[in-house]
N, C-alpha and C. Protein backbone atom coordinates (compact mmCIF):
# COMPACT_ATOMS: atom_id res chain seq x y z
N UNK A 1 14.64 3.53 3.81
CA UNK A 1 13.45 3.80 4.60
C UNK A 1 13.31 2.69 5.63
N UNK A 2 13.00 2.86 7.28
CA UNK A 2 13.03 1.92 7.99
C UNK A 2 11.37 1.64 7.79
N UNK A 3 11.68 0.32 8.32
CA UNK A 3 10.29 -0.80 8.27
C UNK A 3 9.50 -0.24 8.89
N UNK A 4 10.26 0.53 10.10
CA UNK A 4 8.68 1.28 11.05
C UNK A 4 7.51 1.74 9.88
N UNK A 5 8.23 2.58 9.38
CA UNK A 5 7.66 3.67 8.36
C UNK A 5 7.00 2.61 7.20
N UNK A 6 6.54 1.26 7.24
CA UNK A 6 6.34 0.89 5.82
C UNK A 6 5.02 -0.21 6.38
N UNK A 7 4.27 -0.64 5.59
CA UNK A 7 3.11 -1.80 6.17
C UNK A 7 3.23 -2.69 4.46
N UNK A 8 2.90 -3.93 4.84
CA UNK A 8 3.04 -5.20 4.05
C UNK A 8 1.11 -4.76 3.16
N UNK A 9 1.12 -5.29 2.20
CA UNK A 9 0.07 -5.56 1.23
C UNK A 9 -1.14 -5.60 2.43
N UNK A 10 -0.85 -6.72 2.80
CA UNK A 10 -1.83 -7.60 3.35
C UNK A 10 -2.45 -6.35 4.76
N UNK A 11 -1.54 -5.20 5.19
CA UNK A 11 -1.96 -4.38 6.31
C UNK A 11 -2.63 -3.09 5.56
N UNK A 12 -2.33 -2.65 4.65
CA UNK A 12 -2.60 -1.74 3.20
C UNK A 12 -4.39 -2.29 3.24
N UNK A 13 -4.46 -3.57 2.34
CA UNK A 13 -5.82 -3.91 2.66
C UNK A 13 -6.60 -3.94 3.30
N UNK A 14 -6.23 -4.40 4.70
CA UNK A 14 -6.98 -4.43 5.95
C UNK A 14 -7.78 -2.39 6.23
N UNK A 15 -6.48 -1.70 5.71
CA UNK A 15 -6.76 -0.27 5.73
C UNK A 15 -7.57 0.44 4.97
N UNK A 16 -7.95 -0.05 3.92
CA UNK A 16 -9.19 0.32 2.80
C UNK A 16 -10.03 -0.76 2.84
N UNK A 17 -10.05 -1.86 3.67
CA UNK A 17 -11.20 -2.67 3.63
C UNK A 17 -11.36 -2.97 2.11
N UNK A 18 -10.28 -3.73 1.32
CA UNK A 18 -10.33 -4.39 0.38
C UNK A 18 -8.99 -5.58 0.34
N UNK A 19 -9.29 -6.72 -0.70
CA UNK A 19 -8.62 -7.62 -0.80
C UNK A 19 -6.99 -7.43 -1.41
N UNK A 20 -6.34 -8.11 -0.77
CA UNK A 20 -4.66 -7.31 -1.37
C UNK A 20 -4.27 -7.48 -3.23
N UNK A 21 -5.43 -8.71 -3.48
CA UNK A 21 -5.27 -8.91 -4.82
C UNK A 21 -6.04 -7.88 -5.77
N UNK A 22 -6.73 -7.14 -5.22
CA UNK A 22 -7.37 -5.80 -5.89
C UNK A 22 -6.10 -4.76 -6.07
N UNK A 23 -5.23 -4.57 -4.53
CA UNK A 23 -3.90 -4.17 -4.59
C UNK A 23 -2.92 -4.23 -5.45
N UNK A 24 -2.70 -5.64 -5.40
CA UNK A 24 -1.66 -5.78 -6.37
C UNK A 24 -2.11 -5.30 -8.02
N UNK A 25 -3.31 -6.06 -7.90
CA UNK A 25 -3.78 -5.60 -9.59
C UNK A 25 -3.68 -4.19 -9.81
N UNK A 26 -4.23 -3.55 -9.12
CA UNK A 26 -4.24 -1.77 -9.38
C UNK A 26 -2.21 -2.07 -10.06
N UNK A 27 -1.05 -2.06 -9.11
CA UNK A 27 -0.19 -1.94 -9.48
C UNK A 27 -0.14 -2.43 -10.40
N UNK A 28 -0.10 -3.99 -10.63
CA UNK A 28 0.42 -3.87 -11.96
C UNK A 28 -0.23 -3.21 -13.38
N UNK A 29 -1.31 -3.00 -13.25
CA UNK A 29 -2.06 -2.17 -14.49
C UNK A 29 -1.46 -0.66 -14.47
N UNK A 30 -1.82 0.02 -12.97
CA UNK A 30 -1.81 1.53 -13.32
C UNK A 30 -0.51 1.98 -12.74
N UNK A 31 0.35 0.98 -12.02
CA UNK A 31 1.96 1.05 -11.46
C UNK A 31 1.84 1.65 -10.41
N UNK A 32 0.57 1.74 -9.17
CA UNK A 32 0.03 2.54 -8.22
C UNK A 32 -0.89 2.01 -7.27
N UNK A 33 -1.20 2.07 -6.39
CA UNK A 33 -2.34 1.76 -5.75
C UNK A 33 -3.09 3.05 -5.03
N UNK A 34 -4.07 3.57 -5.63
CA UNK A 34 -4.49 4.84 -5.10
C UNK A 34 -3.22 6.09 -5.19
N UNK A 35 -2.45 6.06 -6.07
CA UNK A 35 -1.30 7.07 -5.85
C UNK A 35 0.02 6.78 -4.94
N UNK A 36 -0.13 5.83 -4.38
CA UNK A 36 0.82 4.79 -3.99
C UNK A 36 1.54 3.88 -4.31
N UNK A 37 2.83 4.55 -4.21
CA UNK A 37 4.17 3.42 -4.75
C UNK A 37 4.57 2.41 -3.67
N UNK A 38 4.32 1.45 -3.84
CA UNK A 38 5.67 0.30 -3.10
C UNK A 38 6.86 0.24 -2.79
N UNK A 39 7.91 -0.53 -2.21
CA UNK A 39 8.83 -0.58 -2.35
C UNK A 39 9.22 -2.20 -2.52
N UNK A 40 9.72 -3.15 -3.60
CA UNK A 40 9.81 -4.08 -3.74
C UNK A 40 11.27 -4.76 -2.79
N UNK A 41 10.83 -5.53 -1.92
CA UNK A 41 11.73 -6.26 -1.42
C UNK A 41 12.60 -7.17 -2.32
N UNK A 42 14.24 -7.37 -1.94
CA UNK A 42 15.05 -8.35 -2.73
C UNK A 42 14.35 -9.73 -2.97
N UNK A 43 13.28 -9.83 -2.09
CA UNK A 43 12.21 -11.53 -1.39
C UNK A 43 11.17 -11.82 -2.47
N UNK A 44 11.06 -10.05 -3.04
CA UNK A 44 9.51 -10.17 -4.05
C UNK A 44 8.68 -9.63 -3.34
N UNK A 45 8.61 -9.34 -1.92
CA UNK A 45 7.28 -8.94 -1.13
C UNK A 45 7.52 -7.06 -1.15
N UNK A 46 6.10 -6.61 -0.83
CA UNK A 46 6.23 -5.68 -1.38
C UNK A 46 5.83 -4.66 0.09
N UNK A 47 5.96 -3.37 0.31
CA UNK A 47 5.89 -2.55 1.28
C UNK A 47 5.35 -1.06 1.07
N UNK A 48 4.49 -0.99 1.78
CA UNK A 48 4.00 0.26 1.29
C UNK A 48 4.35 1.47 2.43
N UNK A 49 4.62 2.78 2.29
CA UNK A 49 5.02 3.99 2.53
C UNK A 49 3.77 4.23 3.71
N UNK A 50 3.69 3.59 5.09
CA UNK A 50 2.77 3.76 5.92
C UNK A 50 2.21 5.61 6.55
N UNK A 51 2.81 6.29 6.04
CA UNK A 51 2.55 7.33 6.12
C UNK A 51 1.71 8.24 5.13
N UNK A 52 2.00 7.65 3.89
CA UNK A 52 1.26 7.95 2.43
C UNK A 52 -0.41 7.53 2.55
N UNK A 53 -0.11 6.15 2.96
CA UNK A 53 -1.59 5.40 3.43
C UNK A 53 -2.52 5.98 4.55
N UNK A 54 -1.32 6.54 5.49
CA UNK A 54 -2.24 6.82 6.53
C UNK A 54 -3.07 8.54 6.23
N UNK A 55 -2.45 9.02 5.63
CA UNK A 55 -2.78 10.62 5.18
C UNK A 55 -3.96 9.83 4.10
N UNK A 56 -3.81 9.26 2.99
CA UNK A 56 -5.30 9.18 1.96
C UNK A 56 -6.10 8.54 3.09
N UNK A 57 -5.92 7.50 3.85
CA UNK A 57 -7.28 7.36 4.64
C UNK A 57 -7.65 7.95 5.28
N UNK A 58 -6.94 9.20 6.00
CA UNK A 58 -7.59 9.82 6.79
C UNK A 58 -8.43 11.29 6.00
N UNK A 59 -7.82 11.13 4.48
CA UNK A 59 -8.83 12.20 3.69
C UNK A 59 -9.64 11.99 2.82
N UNK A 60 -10.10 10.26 2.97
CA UNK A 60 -11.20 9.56 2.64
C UNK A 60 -12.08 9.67 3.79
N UNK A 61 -11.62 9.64 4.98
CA UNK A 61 -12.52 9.18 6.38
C UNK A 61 -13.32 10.37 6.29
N UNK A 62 -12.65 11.52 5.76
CA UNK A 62 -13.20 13.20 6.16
C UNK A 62 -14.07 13.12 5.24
């Protein structure tokens, strides 16, 4: 999957107007964030499916 297509924790948050450590926690408890999988970098940093994100916020906004 190219990077276009992906946003970092920290842009994820900025997008639900919550802290990335609420983020991460959802994953590691429920392996998800809102129905959202990651993709773990070889680095440890993590990437989220910017298209997945952008569809639930826009059917939260509605």
């Amino acid at each position: 999957m190219s990077q276009n297509y992906m946003i970092t924790t920290k842009q994820l948050a900025d997008l639900f107007s919550v802290k990335g450590s609420s983020i991460r926690h959802s994953l590691c408890v429920r392996g998800h964030y809102l129905g959202i999988k990651p993709v773990k970098l070889p680095n440890g940093r993590l990437m989220w499916p910017k298209t997945e994100a952008n569809k639930l916020f826009q059917d939260e906004a509605a």
